[in-house]
PDB file of N, CA and C in Angstrom:
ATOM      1  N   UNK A   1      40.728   0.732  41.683  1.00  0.00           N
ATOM      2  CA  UNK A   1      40.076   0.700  40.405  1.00  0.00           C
ATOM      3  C   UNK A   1      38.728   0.011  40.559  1.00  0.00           C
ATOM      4  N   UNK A   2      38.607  -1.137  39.690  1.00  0.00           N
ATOM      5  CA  UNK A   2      37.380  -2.087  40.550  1.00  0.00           C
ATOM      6  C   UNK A   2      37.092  -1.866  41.668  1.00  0.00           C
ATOM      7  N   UNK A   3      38.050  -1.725  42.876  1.00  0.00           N
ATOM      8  CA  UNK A   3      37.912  -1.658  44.080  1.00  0.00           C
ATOM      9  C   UNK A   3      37.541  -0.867  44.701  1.00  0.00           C
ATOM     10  N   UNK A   4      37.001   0.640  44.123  1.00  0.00           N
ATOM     11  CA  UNK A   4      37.220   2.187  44.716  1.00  0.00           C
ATOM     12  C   UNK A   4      36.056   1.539  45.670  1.00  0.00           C
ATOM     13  N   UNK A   5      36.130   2.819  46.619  1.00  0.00           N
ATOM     14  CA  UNK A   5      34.582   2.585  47.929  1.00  0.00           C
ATOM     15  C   UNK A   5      34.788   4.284  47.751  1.00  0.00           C
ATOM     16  N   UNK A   6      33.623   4.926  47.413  1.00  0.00           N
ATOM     17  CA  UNK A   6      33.327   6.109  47.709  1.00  0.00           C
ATOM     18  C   UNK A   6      33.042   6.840  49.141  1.00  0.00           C
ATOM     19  N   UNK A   7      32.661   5.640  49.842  1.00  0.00           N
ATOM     20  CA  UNK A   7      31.773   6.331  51.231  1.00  0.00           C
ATOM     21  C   UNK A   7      32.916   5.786  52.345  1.00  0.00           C
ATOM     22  N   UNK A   8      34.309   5.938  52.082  1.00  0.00           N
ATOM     23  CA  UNK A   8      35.271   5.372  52.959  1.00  0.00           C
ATOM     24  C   UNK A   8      36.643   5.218  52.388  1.00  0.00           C
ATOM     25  N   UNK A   9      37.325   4.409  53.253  1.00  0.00           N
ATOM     26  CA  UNK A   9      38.759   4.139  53.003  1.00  0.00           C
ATOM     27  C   UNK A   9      38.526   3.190  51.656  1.00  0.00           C
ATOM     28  N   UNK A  10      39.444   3.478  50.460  1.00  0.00           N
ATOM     29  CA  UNK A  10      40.205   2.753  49.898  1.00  0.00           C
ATOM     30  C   UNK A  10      40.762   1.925  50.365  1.00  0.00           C
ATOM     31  N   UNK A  11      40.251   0.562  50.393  1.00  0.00           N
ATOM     32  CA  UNK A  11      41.094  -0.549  51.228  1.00  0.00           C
ATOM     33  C   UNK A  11      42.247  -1.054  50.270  1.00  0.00           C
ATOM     34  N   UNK A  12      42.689  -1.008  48.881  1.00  0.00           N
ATOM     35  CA  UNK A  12      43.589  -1.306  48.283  1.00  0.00           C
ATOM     36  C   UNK A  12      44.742  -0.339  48.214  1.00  0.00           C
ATOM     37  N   UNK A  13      44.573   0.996  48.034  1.00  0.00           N
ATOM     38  CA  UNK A  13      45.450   1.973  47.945  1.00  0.00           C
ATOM     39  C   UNK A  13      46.422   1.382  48.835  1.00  0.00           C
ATOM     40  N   UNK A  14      46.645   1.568  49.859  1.00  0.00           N
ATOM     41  CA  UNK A  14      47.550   1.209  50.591  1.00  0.00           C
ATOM     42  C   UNK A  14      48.686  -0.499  50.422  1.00  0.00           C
ATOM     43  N   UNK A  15      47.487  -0.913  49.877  1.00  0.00           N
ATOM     44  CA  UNK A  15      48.147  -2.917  50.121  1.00  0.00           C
ATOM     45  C   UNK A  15      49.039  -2.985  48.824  1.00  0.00           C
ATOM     46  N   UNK A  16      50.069  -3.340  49.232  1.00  0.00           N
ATOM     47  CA  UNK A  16      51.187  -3.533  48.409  1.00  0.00           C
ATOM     48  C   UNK A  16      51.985  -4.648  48.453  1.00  0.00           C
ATOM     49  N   UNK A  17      51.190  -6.223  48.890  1.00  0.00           N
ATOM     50  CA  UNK A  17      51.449  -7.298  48.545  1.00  0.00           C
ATOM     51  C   UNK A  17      52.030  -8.011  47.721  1.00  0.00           C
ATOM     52  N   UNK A  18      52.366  -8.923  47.723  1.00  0.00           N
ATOM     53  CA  UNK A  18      52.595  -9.730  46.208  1.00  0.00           C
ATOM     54  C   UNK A  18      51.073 -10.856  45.630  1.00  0.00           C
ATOM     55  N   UNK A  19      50.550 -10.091  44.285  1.00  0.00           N
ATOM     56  CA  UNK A  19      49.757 -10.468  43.527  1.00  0.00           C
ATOM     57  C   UNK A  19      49.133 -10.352  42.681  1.00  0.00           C
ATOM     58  N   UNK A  20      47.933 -10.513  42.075  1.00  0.00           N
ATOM     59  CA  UNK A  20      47.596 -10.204  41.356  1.00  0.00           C
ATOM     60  C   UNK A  20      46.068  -9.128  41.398  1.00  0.00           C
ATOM     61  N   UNK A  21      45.883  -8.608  40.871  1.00  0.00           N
ATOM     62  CA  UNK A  21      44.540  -7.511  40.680  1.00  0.00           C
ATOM     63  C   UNK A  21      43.892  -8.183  39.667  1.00  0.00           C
ATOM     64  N   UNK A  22      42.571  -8.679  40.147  1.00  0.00           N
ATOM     65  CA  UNK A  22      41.450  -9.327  39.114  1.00  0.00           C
ATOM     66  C   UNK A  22      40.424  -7.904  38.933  1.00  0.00           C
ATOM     67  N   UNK A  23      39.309  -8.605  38.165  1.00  0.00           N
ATOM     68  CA  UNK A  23      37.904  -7.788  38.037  1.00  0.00           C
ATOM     69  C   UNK A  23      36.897  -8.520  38.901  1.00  0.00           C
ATOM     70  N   UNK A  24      36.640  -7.287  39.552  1.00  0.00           N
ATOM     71  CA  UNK A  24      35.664  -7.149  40.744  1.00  0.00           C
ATOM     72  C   UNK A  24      34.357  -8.269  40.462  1.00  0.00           C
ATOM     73  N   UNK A  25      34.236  -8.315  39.348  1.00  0.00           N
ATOM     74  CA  UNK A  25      33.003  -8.897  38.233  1.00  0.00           C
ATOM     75  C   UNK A  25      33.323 -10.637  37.788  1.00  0.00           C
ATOM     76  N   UNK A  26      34.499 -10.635  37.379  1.00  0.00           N
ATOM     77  CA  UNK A  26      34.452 -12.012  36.021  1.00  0.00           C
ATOM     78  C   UNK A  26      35.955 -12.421  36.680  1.00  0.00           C
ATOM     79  N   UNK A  27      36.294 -11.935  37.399  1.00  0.00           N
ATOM     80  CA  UNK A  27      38.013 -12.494  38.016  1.00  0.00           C
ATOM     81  C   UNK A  27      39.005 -12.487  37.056  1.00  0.00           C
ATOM     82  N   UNK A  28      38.410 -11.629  35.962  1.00  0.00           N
ATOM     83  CA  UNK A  28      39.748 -11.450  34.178  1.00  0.00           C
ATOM     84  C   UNK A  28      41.016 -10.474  35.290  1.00  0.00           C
ATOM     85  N   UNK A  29      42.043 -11.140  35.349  1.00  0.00           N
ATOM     86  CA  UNK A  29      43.564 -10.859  35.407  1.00  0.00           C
ATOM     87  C   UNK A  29      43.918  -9.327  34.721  1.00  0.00           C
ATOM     88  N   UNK A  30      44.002  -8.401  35.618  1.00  0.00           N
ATOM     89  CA  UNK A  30      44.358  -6.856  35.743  1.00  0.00           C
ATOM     90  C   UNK A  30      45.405  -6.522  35.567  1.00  0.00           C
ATOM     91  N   UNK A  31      46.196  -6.936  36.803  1.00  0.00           N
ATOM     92  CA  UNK A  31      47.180  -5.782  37.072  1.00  0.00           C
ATOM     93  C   UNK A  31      47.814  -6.715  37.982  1.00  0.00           C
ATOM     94  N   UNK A  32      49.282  -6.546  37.634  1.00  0.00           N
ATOM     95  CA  UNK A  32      50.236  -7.473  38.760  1.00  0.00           C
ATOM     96  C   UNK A  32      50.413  -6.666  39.895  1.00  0.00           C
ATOM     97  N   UNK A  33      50.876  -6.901  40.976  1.00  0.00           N
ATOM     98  CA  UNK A  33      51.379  -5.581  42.180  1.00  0.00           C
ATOM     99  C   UNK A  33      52.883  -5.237  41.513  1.00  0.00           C
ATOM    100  N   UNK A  34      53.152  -5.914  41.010  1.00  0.00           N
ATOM    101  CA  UNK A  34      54.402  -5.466  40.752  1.00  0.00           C
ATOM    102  C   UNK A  34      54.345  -3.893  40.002  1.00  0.00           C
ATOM    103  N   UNK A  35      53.675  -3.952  39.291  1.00  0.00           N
ATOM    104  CA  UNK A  35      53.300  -2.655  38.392  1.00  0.00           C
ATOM    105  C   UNK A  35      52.356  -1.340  39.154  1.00  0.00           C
ATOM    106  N   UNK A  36      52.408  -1.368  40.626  1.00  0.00           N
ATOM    107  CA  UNK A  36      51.677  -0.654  41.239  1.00  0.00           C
ATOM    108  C   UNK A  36      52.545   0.190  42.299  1.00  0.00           C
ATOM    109  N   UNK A  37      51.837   1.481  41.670  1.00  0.00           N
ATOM    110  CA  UNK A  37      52.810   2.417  42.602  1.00  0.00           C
ATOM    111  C   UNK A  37      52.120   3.418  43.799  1.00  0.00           C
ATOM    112  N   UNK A  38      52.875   3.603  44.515  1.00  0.00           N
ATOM    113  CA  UNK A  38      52.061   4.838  45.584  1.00  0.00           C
ATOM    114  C   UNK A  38      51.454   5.760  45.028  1.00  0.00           C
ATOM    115  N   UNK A  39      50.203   6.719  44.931  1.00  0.00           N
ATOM    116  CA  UNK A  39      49.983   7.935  44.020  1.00  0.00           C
ATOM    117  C   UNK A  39      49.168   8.468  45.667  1.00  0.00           C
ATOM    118  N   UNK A  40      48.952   9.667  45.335  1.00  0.00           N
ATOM    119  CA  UNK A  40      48.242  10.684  46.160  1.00  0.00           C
ATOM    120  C   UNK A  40      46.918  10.579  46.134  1.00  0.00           C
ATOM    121  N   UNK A  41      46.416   9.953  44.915  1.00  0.00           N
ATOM    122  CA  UNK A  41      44.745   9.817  44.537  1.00  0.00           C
ATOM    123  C   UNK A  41      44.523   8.477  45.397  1.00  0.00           C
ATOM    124  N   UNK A  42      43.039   8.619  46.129  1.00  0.00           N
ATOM    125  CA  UNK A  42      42.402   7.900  46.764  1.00  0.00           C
ATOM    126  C   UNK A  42      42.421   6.121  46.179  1.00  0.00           C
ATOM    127  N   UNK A  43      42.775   5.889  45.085  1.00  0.00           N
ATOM    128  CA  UNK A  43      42.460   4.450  44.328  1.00  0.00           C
ATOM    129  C   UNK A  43      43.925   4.133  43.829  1.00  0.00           C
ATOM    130  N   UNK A  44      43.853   3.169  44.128  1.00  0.00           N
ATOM    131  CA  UNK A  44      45.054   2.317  43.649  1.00  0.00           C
ATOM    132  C   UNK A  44      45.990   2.876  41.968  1.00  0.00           C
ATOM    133  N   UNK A  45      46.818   2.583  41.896  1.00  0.00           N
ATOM    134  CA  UNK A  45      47.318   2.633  40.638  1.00  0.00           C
ATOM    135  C   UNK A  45      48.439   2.151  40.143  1.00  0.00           C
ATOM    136  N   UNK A  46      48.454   1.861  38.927  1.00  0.00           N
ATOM    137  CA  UNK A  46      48.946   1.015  38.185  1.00  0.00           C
ATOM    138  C   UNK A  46      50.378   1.468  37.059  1.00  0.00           C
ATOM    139  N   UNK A  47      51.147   1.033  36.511  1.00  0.00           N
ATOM    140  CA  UNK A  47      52.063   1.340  35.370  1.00  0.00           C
ATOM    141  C   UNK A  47      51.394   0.472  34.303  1.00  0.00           C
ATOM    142  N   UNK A  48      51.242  -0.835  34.005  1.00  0.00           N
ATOM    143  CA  UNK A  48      51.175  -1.585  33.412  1.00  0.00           C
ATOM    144  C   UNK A  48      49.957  -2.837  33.617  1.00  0.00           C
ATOM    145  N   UNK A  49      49.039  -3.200  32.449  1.00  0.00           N
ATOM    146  CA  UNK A  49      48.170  -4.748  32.731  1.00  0.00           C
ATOM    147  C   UNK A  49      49.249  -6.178  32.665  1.00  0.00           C
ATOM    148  N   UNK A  50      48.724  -7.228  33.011  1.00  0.00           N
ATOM    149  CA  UNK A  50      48.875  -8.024  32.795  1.00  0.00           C
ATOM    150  C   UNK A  50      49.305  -8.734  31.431  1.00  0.00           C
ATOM    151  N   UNK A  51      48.204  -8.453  30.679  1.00  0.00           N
ATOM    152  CA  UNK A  51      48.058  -8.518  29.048  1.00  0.00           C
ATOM    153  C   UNK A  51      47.823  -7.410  28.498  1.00  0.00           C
ATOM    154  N   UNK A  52      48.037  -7.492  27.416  1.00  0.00           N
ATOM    155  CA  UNK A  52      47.424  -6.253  26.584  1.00  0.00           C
ATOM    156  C   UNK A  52      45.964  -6.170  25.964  1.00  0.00           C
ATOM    157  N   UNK A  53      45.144  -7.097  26.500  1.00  0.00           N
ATOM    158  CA  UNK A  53      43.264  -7.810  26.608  1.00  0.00           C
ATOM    159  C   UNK A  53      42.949  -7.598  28.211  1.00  0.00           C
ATOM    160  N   UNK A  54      43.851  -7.230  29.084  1.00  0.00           N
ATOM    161  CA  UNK A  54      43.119  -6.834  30.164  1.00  0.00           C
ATOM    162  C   UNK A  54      42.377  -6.175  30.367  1.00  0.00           C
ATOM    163  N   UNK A  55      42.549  -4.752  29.898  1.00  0.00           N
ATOM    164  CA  UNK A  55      41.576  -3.655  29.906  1.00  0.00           C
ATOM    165  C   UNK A  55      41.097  -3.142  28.846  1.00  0.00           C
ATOM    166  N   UNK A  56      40.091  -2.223  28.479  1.00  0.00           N
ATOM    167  CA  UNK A  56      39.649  -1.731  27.378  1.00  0.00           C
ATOM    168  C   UNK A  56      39.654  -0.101  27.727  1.00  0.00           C
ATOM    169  N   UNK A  57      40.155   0.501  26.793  1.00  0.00           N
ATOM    170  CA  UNK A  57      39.989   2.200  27.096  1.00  0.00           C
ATOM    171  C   UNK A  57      38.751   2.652  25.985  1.00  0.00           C
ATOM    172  N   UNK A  58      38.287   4.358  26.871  1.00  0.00           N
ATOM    173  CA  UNK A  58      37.688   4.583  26.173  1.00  0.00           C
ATOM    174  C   UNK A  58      37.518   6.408  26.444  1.00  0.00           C
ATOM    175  N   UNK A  59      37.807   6.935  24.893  1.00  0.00           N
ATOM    176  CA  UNK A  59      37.957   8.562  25.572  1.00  0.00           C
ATOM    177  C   UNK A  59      37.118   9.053  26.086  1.00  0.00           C
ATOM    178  N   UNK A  60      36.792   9.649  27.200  1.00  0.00           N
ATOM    179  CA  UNK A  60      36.257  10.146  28.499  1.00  0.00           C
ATOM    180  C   UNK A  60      35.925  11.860  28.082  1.00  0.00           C
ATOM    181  N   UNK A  61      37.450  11.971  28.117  1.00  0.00           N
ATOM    182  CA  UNK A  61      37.201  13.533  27.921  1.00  0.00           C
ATOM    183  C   UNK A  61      38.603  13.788  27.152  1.00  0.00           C
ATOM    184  N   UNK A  62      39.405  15.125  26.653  1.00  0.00           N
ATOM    185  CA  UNK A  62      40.483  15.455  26.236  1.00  0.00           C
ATOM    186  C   UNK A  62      41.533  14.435  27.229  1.00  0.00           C
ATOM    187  N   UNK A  63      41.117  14.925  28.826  1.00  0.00           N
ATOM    188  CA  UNK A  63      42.293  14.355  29.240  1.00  0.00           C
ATOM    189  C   UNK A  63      42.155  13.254  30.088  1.00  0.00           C
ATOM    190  N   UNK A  64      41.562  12.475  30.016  1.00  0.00           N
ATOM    191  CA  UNK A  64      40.830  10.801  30.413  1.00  0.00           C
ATOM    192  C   UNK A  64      40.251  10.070  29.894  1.00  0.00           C
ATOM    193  N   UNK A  65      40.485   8.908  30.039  1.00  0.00           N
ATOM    194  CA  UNK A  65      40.225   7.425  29.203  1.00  0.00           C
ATOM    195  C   UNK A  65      39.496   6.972  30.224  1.00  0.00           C
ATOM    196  N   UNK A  66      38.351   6.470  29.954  1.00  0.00           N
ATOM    197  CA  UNK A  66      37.786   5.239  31.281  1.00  0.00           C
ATOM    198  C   UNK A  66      38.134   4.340  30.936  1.00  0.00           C
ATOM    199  N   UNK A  67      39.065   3.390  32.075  1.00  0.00           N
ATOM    200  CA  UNK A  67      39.417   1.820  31.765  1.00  0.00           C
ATOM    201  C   UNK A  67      38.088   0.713  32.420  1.00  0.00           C
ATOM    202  N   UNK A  68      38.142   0.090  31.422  1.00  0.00           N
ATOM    203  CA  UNK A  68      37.195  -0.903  32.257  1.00  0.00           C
ATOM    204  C   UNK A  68      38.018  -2.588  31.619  1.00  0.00           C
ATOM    205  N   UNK A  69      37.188  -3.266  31.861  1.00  0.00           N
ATOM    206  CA  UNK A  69      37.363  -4.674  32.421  1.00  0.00           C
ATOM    207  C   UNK A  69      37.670  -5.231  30.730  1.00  0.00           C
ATOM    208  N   UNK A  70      38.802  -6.091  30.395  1.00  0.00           N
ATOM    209  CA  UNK A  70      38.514  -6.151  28.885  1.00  0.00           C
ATOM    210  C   UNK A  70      37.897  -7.334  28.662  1.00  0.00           C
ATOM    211  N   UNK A  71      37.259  -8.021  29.689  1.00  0.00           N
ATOM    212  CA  UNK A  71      36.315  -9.272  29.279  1.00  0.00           C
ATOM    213  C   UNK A  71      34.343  -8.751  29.633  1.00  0.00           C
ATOM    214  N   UNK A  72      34.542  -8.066  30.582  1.00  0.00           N
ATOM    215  CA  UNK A  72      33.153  -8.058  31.305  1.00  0.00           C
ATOM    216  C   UNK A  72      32.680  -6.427  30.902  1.00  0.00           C
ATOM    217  N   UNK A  73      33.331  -5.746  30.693  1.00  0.00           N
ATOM    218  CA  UNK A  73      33.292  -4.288  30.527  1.00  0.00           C
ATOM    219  C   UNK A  73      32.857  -3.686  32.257  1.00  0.00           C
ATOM    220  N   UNK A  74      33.701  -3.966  33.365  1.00  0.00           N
ATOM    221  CA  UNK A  74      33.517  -3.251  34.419  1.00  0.00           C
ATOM    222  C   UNK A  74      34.277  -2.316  34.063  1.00  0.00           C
ATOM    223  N   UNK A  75      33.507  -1.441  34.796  1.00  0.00           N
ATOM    224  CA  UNK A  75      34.318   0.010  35.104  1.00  0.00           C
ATOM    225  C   UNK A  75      35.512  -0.128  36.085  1.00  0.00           C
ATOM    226  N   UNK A  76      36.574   0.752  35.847  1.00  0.00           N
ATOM    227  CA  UNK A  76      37.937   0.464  37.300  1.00  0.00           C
ATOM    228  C   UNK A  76      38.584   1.509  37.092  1.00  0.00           C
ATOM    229  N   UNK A  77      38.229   2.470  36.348  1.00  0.00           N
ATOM    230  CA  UNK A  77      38.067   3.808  36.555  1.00  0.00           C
ATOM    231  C   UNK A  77      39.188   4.524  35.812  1.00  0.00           C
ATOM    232  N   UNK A  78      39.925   5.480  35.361  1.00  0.00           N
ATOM    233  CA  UNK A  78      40.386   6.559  34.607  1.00  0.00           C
ATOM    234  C   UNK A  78      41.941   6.348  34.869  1.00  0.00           C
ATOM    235  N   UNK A  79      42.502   6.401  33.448  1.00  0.00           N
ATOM    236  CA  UNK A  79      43.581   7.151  33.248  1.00  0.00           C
ATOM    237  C   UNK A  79      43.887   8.569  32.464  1.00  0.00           C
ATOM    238  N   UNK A  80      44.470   9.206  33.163  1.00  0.00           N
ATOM    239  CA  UNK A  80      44.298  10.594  32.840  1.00  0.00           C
ATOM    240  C   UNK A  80      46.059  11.116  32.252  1.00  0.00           C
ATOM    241  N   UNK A  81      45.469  12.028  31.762  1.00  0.00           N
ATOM    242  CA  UNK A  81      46.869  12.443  30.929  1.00  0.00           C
ATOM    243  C   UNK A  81      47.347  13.934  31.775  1.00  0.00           C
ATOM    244  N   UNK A  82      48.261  14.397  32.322  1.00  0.00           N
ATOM    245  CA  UNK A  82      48.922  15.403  32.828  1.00  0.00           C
ATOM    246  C   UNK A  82      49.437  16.752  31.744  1.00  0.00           C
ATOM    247  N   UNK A  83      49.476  17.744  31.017  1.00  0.00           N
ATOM    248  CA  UNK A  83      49.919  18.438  30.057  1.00  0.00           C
ATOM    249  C   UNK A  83      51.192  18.390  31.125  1.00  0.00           C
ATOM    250  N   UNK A  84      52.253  18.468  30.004  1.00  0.00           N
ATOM    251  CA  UNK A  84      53.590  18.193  30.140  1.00  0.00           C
ATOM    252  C   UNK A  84      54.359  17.345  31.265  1.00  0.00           C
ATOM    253  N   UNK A  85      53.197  16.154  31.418  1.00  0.00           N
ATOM    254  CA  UNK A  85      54.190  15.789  32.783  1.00  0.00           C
ATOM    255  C   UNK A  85      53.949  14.244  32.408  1.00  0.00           C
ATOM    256  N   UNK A  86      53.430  14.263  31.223  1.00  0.00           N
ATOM    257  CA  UNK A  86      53.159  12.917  30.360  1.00  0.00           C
ATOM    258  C   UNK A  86      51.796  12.155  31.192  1.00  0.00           C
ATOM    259  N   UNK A  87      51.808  10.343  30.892  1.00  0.00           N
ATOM    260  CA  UNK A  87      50.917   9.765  31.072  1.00  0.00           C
ATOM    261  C   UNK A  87      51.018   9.610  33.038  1.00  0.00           C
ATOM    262  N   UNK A  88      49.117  10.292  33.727  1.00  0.00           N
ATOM    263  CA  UNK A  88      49.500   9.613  34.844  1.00  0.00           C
ATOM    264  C   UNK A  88      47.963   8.579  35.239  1.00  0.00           C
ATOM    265  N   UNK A  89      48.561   8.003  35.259  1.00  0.00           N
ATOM    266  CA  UNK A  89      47.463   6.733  35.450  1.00  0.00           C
ATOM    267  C   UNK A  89      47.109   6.334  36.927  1.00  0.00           C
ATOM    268  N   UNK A  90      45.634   6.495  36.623  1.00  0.00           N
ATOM    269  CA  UNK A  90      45.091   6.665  38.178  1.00  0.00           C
ATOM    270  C   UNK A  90      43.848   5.334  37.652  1.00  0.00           C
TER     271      UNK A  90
END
């Protein structure tokens, strides 16, 4: 999310530690690992924030929200909606 690198490896996708996911920006409290699952897309992803003031959405398009930072307004990039396969959050 915060973390994407366009010109390379996703160094988070893979890390599945025990901790916490801040903002790249202001260190506002994201995303626990606990709530983070394997996906096929290049960037990390999530089930659940921390709080419900972690992030801020905002409609993108029909089928994406850009999430960003809910203190600093960073970008950490899209949750997208699947037709019939419900919410998949990338």
């Amino acid at each position: 999310m915060s973390f994407c690198n366009f010109f390379g490896g996703e160094v988070y996708k893979d890390h599945f530690k025990p901790g916490m996911y801040v903002c790249s920006q202001c260190n506002h409290p994201l995303f626990s690992s606990r709530s983070k699952f394997a996906h096929s897309s290049p960037w990390p992803a999530f089930t659940d924030t921390i709080r419900e003031d972690s992030v801020t959405k905002m409609m993108e398009s029909l089928t994406a929200f850009k999430v960003l930072c809910g203190k600093c307004g960073n970008g950490l990039g899209h949750e997208f909606f699947v037709p019939n396969k419900g919410k998949d959050k990338q």
